[in-house]
PDB file of N, CA and C in Angstrom:
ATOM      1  N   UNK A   1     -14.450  23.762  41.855  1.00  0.00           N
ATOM      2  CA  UNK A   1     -13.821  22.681  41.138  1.00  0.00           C
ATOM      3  C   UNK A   1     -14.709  21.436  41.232  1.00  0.00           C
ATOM      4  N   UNK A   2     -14.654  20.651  40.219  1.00  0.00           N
ATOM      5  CA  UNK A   2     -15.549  19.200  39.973  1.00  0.00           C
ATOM      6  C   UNK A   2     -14.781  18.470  40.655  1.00  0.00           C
ATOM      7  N   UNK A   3     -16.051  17.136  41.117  1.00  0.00           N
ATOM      8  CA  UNK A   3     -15.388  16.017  42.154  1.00  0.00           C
ATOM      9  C   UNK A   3     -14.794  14.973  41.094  1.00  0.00           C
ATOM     10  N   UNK A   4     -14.216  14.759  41.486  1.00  0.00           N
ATOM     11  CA  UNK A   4     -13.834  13.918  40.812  1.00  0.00           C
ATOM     12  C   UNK A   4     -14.779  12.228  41.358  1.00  0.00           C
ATOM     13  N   UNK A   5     -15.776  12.020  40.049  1.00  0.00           N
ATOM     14  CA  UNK A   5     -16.222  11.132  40.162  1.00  0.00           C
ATOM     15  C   UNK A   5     -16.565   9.670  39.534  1.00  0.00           C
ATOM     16  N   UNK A   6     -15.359   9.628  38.380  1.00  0.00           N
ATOM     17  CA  UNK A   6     -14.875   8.524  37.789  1.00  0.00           C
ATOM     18  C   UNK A   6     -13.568   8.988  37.105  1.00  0.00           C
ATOM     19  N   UNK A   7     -13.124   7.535  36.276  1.00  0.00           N
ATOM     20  CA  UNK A   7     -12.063   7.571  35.641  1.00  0.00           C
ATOM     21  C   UNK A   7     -12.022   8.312  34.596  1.00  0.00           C
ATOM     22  N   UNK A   8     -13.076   8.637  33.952  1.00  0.00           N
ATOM     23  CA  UNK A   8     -13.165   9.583  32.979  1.00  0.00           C
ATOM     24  C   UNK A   8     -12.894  11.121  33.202  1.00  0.00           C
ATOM     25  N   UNK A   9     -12.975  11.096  34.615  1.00  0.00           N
ATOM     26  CA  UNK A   9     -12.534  12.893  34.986  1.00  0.00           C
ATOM     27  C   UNK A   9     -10.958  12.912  34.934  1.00  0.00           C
ATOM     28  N   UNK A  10     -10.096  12.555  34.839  1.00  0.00           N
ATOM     29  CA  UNK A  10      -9.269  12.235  34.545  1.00  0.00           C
ATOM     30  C   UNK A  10      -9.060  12.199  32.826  1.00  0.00           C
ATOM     31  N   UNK A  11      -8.873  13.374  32.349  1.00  0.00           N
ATOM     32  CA  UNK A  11      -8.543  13.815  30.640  1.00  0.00           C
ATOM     33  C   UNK A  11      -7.302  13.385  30.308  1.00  0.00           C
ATOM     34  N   UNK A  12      -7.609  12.677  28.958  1.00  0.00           N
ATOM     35  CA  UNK A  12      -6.197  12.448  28.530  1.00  0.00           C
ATOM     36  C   UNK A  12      -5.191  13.456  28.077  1.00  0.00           C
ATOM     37  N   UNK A  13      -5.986  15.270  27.733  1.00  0.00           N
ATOM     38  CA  UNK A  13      -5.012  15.799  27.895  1.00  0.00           C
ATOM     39  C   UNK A  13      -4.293  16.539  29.314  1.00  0.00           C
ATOM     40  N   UNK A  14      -4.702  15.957  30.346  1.00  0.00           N
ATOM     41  CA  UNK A  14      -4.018  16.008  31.562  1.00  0.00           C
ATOM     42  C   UNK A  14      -2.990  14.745  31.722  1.00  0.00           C
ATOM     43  N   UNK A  15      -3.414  13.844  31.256  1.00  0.00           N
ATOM     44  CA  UNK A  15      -2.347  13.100  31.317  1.00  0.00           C
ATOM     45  C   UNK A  15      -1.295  13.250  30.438  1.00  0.00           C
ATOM     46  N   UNK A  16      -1.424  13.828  29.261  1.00  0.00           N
ATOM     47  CA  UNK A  16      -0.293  14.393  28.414  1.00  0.00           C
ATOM     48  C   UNK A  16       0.513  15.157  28.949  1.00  0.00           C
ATOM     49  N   UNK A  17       0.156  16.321  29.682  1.00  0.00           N
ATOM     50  CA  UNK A  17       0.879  17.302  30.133  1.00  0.00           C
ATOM     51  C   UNK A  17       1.296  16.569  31.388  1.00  0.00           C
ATOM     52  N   UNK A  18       0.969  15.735  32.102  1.00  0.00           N
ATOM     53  CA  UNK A  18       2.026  14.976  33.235  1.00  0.00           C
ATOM     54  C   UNK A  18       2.938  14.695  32.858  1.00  0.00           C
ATOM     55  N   UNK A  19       2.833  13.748  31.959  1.00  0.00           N
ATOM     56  CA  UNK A  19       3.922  12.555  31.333  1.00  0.00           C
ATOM     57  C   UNK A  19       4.897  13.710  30.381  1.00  0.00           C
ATOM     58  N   UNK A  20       4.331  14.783  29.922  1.00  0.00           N
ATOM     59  CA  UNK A  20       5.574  15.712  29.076  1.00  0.00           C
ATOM     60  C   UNK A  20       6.451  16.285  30.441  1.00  0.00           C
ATOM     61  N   UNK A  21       5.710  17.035  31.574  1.00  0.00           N
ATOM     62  CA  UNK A  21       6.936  16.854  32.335  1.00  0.00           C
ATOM     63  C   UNK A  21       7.416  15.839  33.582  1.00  0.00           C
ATOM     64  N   UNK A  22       7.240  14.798  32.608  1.00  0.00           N
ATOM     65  CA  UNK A  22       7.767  13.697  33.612  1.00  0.00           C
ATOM     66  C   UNK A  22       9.022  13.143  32.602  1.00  0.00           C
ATOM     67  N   UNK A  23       9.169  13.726  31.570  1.00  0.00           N
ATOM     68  CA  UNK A  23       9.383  13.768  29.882  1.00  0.00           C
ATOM     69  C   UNK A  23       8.982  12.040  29.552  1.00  0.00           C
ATOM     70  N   UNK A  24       8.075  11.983  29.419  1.00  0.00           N
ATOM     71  CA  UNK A  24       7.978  10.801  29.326  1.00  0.00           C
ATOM     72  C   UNK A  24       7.332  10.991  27.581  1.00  0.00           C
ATOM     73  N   UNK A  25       6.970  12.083  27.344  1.00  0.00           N
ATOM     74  CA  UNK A  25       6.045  11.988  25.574  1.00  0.00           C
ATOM     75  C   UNK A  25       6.826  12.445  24.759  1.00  0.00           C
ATOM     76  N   UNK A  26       6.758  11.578  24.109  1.00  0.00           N
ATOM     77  CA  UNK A  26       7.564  11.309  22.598  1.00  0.00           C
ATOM     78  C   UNK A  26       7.472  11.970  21.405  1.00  0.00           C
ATOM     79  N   UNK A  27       6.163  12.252  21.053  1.00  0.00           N
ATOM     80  CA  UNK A  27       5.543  12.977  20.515  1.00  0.00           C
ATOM     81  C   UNK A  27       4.781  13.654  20.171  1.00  0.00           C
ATOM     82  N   UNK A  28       4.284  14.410  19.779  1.00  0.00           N
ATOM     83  CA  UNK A  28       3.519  15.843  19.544  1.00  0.00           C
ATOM     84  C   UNK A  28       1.853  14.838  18.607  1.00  0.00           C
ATOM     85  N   UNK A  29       1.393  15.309  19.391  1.00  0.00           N
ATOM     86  CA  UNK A  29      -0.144  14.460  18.718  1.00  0.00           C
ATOM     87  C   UNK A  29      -0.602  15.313  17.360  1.00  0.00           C
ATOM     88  N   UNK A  30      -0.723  14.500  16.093  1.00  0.00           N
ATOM     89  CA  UNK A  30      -1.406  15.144  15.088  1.00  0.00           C
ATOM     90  C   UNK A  30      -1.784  16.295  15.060  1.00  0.00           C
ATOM     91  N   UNK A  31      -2.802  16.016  16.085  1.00  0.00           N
ATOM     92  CA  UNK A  31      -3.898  17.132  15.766  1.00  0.00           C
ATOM     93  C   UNK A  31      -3.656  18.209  16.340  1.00  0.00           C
ATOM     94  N   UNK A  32      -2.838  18.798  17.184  1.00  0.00           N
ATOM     95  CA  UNK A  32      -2.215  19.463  17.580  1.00  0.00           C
ATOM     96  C   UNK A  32      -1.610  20.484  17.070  1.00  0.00           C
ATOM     97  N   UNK A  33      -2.373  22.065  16.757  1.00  0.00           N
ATOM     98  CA  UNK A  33      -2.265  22.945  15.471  1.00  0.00           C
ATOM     99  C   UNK A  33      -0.904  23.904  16.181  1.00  0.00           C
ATOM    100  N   UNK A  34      -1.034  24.232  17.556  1.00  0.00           N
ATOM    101  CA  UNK A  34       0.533  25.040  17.945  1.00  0.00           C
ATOM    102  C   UNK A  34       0.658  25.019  19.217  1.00  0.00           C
ATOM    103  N   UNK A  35       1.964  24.692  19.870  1.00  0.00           N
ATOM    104  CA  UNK A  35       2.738  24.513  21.029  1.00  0.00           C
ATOM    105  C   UNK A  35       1.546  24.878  22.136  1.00  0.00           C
ATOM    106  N   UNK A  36       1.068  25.620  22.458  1.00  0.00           N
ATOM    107  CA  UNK A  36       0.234  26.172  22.876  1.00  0.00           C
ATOM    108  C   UNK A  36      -0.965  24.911  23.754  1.00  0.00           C
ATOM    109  N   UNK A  37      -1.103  24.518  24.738  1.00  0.00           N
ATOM    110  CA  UNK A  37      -2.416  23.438  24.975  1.00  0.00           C
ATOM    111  C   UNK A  37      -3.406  24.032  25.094  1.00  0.00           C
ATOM    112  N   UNK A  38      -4.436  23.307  25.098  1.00  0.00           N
ATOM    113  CA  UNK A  38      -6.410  24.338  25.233  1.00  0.00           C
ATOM    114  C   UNK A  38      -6.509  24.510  26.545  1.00  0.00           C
ATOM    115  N   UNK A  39      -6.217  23.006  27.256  1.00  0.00           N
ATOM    116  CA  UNK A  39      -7.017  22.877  28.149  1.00  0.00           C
ATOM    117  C   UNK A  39      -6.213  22.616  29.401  1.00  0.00           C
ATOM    118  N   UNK A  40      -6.237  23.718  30.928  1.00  0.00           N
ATOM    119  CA  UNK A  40      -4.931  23.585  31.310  1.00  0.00           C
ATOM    120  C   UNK A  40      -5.008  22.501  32.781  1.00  0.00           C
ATOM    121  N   UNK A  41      -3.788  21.726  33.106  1.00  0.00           N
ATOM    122  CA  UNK A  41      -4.084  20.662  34.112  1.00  0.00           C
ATOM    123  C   UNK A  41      -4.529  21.212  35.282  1.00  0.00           C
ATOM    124  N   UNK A  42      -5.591  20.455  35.860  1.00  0.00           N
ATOM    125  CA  UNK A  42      -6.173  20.881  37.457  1.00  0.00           C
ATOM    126  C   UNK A  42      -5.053  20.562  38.818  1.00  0.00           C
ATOM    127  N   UNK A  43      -4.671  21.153  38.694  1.00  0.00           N
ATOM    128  CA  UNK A  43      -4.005  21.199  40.175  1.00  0.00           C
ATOM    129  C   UNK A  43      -4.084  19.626  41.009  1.00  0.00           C
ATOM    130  N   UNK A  44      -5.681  19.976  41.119  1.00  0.00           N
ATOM    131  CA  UNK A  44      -6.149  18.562  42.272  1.00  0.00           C
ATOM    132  C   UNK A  44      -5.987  17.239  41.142  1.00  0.00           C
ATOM    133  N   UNK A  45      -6.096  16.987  39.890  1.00  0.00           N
ATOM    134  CA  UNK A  45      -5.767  15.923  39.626  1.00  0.00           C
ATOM    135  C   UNK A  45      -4.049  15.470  39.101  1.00  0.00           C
ATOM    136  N   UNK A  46      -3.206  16.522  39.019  1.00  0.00           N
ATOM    137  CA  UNK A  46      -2.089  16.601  39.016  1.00  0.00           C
ATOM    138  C   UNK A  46      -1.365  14.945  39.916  1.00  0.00           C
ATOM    139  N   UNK A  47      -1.279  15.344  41.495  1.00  0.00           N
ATOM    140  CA  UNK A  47      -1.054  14.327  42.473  1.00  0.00           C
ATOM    141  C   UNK A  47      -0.929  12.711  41.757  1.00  0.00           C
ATOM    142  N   UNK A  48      -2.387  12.809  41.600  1.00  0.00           N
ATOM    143  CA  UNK A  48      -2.624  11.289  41.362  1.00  0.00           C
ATOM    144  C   UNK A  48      -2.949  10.656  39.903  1.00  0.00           C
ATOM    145  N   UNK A  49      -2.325  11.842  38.825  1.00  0.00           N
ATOM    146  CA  UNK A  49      -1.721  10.787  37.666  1.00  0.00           C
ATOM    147  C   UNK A  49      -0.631  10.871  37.897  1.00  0.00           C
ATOM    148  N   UNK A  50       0.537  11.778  38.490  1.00  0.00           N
ATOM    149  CA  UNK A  50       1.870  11.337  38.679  1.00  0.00           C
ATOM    150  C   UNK A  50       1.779  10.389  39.090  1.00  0.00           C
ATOM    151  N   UNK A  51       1.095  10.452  40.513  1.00  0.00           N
ATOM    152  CA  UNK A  51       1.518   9.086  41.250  1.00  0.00           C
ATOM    153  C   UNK A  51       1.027   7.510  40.180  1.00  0.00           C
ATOM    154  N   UNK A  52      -0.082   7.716  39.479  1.00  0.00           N
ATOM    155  CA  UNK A  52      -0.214   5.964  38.539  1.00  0.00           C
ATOM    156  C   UNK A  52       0.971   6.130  37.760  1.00  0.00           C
ATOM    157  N   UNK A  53       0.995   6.890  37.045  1.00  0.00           N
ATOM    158  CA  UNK A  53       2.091   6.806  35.908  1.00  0.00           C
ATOM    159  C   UNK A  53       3.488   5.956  36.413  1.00  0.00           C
ATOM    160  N   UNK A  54       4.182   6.652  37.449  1.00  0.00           N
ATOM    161  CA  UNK A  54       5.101   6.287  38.445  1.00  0.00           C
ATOM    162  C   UNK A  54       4.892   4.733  38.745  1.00  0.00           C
ATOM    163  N   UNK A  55       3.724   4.542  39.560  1.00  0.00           N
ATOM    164  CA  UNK A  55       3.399   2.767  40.039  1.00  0.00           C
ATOM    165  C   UNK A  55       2.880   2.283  38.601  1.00  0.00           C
ATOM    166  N   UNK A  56       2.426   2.356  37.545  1.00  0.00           N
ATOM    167  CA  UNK A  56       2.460   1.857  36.479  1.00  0.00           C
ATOM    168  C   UNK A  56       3.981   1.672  35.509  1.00  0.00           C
ATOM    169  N   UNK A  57       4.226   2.681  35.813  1.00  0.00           N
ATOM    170  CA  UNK A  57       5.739   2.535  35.147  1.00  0.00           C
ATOM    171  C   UNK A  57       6.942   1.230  35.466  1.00  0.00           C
ATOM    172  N   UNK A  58       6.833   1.423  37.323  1.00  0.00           N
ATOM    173  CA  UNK A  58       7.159   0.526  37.904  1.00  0.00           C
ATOM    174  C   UNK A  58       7.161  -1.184  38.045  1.00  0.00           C
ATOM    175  N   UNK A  59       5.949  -1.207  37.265  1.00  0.00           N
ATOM    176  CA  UNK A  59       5.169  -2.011  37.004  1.00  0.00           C
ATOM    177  C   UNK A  59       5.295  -3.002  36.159  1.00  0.00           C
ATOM    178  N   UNK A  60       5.091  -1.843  34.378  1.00  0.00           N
ATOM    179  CA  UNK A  60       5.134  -2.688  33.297  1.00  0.00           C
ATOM    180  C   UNK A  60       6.175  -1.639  32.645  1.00  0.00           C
ATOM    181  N   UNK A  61       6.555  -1.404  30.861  1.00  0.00           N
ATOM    182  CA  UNK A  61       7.299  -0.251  30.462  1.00  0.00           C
ATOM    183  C   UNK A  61       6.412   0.656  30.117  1.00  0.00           C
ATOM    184  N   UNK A  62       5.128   0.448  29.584  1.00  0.00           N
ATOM    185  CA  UNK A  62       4.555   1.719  29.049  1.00  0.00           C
ATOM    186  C   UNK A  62       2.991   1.652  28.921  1.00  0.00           C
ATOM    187  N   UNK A  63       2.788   2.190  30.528  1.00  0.00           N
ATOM    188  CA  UNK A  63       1.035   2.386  30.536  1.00  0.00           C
ATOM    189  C   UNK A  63      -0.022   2.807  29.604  1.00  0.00           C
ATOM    190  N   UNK A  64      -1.255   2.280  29.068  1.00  0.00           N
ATOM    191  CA  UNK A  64      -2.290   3.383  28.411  1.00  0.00           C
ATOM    192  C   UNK A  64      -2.486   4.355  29.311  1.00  0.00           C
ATOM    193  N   UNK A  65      -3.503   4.904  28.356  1.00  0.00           N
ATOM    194  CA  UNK A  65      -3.695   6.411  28.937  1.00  0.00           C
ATOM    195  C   UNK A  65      -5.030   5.842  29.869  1.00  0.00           C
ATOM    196  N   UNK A  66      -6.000   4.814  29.192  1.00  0.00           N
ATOM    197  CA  UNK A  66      -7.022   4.060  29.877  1.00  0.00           C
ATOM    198  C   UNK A  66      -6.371   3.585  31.270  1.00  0.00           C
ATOM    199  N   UNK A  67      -5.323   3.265  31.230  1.00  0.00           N
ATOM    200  CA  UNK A  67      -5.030   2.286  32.757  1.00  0.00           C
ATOM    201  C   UNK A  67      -4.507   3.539  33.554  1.00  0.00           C
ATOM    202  N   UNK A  68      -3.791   4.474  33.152  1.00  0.00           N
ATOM    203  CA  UNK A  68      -3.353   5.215  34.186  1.00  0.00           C
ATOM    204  C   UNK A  68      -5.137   6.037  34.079  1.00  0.00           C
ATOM    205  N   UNK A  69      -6.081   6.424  34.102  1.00  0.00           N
ATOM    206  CA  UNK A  69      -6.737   6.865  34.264  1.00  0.00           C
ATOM    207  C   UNK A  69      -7.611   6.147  35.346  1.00  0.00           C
ATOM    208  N   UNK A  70      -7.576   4.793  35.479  1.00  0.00           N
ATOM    209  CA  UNK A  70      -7.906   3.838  36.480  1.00  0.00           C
ATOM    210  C   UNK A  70      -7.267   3.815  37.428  1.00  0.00           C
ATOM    211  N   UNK A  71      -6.539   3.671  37.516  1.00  0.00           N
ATOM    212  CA  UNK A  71      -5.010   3.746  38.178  1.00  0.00           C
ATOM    213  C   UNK A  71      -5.074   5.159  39.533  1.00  0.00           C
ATOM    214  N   UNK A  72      -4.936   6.299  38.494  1.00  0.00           N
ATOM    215  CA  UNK A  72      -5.069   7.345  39.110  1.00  0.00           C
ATOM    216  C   UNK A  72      -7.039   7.395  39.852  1.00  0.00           C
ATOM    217  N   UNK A  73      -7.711   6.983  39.613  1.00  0.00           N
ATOM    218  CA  UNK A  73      -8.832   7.076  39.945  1.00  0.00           C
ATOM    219  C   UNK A  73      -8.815   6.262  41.605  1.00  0.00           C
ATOM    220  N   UNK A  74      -8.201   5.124  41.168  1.00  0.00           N
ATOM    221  CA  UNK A  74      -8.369   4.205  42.455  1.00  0.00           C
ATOM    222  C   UNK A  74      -7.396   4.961  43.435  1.00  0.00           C
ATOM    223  N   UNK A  75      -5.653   5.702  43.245  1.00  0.00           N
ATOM    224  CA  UNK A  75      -5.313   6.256  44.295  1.00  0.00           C
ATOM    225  C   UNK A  75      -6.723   7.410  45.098  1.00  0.00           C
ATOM    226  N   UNK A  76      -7.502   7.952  44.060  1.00  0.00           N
ATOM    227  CA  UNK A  76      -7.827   9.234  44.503  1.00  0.00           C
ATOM    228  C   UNK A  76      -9.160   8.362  45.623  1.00  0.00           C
ATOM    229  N   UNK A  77      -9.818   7.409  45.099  1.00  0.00           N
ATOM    230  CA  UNK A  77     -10.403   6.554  46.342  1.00  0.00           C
ATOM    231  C   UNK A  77     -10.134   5.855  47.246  1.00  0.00           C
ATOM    232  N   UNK A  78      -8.887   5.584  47.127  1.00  0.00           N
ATOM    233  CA  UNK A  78      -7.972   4.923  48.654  1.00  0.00           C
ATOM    234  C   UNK A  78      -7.721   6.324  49.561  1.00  0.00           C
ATOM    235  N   UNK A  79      -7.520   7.802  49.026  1.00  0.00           N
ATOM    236  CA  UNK A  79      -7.252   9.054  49.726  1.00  0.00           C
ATOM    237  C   UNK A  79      -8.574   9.153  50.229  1.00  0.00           C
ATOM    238  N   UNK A  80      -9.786   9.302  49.843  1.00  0.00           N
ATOM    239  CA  UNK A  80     -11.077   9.416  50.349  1.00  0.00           C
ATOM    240  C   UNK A  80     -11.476   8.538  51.206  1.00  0.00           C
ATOM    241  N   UNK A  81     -10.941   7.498  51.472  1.00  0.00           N
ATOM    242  CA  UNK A  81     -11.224   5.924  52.079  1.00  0.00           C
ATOM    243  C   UNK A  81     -10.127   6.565  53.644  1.00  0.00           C
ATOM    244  N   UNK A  82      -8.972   6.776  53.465  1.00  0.00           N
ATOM    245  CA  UNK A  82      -8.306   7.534  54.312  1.00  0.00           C
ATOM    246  C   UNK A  82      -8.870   8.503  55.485  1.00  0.00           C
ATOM    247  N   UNK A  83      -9.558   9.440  54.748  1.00  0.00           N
ATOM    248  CA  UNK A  83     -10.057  10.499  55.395  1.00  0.00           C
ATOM    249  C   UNK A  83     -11.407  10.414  55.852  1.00  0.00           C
ATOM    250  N   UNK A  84     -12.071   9.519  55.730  1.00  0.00           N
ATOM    251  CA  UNK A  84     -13.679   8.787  56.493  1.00  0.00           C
ATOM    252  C   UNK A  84     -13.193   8.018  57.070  1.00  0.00           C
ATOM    253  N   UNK A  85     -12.005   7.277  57.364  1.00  0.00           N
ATOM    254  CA  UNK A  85     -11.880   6.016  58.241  1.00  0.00           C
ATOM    255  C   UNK A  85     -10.967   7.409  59.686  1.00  0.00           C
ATOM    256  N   UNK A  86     -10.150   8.359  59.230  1.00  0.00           N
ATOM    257  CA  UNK A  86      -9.322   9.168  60.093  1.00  0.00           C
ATOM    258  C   UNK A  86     -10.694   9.642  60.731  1.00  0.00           C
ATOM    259  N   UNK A  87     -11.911   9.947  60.607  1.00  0.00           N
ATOM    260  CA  UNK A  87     -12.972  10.384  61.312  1.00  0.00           C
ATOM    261  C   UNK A  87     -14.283   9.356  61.750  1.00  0.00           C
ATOM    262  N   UNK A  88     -13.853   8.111  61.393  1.00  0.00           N
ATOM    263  CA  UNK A  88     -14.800   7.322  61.833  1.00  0.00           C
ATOM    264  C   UNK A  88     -14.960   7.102  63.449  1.00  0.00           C
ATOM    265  N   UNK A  89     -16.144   7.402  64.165  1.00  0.00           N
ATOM    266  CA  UNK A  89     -16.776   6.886  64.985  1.00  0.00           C
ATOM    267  C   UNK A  89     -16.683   8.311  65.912  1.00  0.00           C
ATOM    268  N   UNK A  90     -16.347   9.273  65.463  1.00  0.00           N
ATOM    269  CA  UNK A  90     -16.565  10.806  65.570  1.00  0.00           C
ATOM    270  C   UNK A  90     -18.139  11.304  65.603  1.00  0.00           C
ATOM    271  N   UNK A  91     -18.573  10.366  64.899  1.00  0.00           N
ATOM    272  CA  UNK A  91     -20.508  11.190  64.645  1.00  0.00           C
ATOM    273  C   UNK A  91     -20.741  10.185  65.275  1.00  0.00           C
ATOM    274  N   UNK A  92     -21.992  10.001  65.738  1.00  0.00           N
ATOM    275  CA  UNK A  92     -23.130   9.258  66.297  1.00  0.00           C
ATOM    276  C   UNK A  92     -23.685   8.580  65.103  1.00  0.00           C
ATOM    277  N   UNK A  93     -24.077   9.327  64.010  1.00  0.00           N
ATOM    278  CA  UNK A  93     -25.208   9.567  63.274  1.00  0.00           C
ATOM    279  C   UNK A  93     -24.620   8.058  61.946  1.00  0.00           C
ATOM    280  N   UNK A  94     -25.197   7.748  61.923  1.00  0.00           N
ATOM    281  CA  UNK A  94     -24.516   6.430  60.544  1.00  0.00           C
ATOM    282  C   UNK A  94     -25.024   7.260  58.926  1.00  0.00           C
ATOM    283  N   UNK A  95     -23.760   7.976  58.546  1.00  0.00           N
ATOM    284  CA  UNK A  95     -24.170   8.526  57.635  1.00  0.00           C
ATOM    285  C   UNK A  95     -23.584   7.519  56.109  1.00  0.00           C
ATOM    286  N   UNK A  96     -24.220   7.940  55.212  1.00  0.00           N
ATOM    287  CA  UNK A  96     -23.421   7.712  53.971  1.00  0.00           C
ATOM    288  C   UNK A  96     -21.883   8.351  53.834  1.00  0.00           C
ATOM    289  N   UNK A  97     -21.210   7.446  53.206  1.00  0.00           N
ATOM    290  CA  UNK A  97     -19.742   7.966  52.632  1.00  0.00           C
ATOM    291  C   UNK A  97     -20.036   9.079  52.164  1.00  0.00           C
ATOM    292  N   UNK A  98     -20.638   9.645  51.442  1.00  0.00           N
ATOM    293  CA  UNK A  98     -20.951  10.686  50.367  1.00  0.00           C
ATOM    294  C   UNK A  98     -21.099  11.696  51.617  1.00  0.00           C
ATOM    295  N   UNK A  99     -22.126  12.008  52.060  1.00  0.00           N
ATOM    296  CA  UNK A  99     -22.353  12.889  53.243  1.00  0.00           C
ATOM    297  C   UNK A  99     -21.166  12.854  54.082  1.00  0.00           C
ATOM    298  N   UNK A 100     -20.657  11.847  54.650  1.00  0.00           N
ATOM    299  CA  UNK A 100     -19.326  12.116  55.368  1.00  0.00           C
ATOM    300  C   UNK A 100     -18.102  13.054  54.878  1.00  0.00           C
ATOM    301  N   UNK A 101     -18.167  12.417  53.652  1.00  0.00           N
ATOM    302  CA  UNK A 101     -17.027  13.598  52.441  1.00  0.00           C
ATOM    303  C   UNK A 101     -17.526  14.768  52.674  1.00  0.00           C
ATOM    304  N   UNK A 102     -18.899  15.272  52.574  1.00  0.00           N
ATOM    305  CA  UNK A 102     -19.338  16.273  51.917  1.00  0.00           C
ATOM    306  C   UNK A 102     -19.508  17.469  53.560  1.00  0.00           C
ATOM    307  N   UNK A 103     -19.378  16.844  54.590  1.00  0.00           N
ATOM    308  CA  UNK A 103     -19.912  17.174  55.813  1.00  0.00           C
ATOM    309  C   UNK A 103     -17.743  17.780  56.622  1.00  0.00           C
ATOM    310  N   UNK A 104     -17.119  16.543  56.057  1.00  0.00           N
ATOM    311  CA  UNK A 104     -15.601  16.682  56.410  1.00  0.00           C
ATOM    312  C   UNK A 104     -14.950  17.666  55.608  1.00  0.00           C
ATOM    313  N   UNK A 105     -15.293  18.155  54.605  1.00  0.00           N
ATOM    314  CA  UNK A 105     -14.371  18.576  53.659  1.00  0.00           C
ATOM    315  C   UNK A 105     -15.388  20.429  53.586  1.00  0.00           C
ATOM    316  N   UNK A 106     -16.592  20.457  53.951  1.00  0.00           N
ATOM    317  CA  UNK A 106     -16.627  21.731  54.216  1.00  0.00           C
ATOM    318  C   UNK A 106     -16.303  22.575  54.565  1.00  0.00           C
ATOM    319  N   UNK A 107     -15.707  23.822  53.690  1.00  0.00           N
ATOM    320  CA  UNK A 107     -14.599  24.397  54.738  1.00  0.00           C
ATOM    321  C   UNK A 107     -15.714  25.665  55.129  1.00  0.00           C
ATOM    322  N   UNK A 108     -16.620  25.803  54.679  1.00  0.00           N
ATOM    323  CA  UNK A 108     -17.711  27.265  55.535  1.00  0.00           C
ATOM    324  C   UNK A 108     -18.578  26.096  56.514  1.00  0.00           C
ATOM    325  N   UNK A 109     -17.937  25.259  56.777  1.00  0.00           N
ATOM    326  CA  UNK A 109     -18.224  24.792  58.290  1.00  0.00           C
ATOM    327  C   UNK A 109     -17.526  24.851  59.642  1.00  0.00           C
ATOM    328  N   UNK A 110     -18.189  25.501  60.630  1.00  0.00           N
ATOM    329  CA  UNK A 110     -16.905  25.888  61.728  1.00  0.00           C
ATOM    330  C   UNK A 110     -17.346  24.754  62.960  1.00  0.00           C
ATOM    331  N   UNK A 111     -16.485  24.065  63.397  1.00  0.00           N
ATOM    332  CA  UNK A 111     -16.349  23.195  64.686  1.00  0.00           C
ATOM    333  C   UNK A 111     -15.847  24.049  65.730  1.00  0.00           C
ATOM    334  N   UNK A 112     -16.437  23.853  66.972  1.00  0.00           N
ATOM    335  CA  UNK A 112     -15.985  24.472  68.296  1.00  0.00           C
ATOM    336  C   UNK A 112     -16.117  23.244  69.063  1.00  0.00           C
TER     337      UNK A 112
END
């Protein structure tokens, strides 16, 4: 699976299919030839457009698809910000964020 590494990974037809079962969509987009979608939602970005949609909703009455895509981007970097600070001062070594992610989240890495 792709990292998610901007707001643009975040598809607006993933955000369609949130907000339909959040029933939040109104209507059926043009272009849209039968019930059927192409392209199906990722699991891992699921989480965190519910969660903008929700704190956007809360918010104002009716988010873009641009802001909840920001929105959802910044929860998914406050979760990454989470999980390097839960292991900070664990290494010696002063690594990059990137390497820390990439070093924590290995799972064909074994600790003893």
């Amino acid at each position: 699976m792709k990292e998610i590494t901007s707001p643009e990974t975040f598809k607006t037809c993933e955000i369609a299919i949130v907000k339909e079962k959040l029933g939040l969509l109104r209507k059926t987009a043009p272009n849209r030839k039968n019930p059927e979608r192409k392209v199906r939602l990722n699991p891992k970005h699921a989480p965190y457009i519910e969660k903008a949609i929700k704190y956007l909703i809360s918010q104002k009455s009716e988010p873009t698809y641009e802001e909840i895509r920001k929105k959802a981007f910044e929860f998914y970097k406050e979760e990454k910000e989470k999980k390097i600070k839960k292991y900070e001062g664990i290494f010696e070594l002063k690594l990059p964020k990137e390497e820390a992610i990439e070093i924590i989240e290995d799972k064909g890495m074994v600790y003893d």
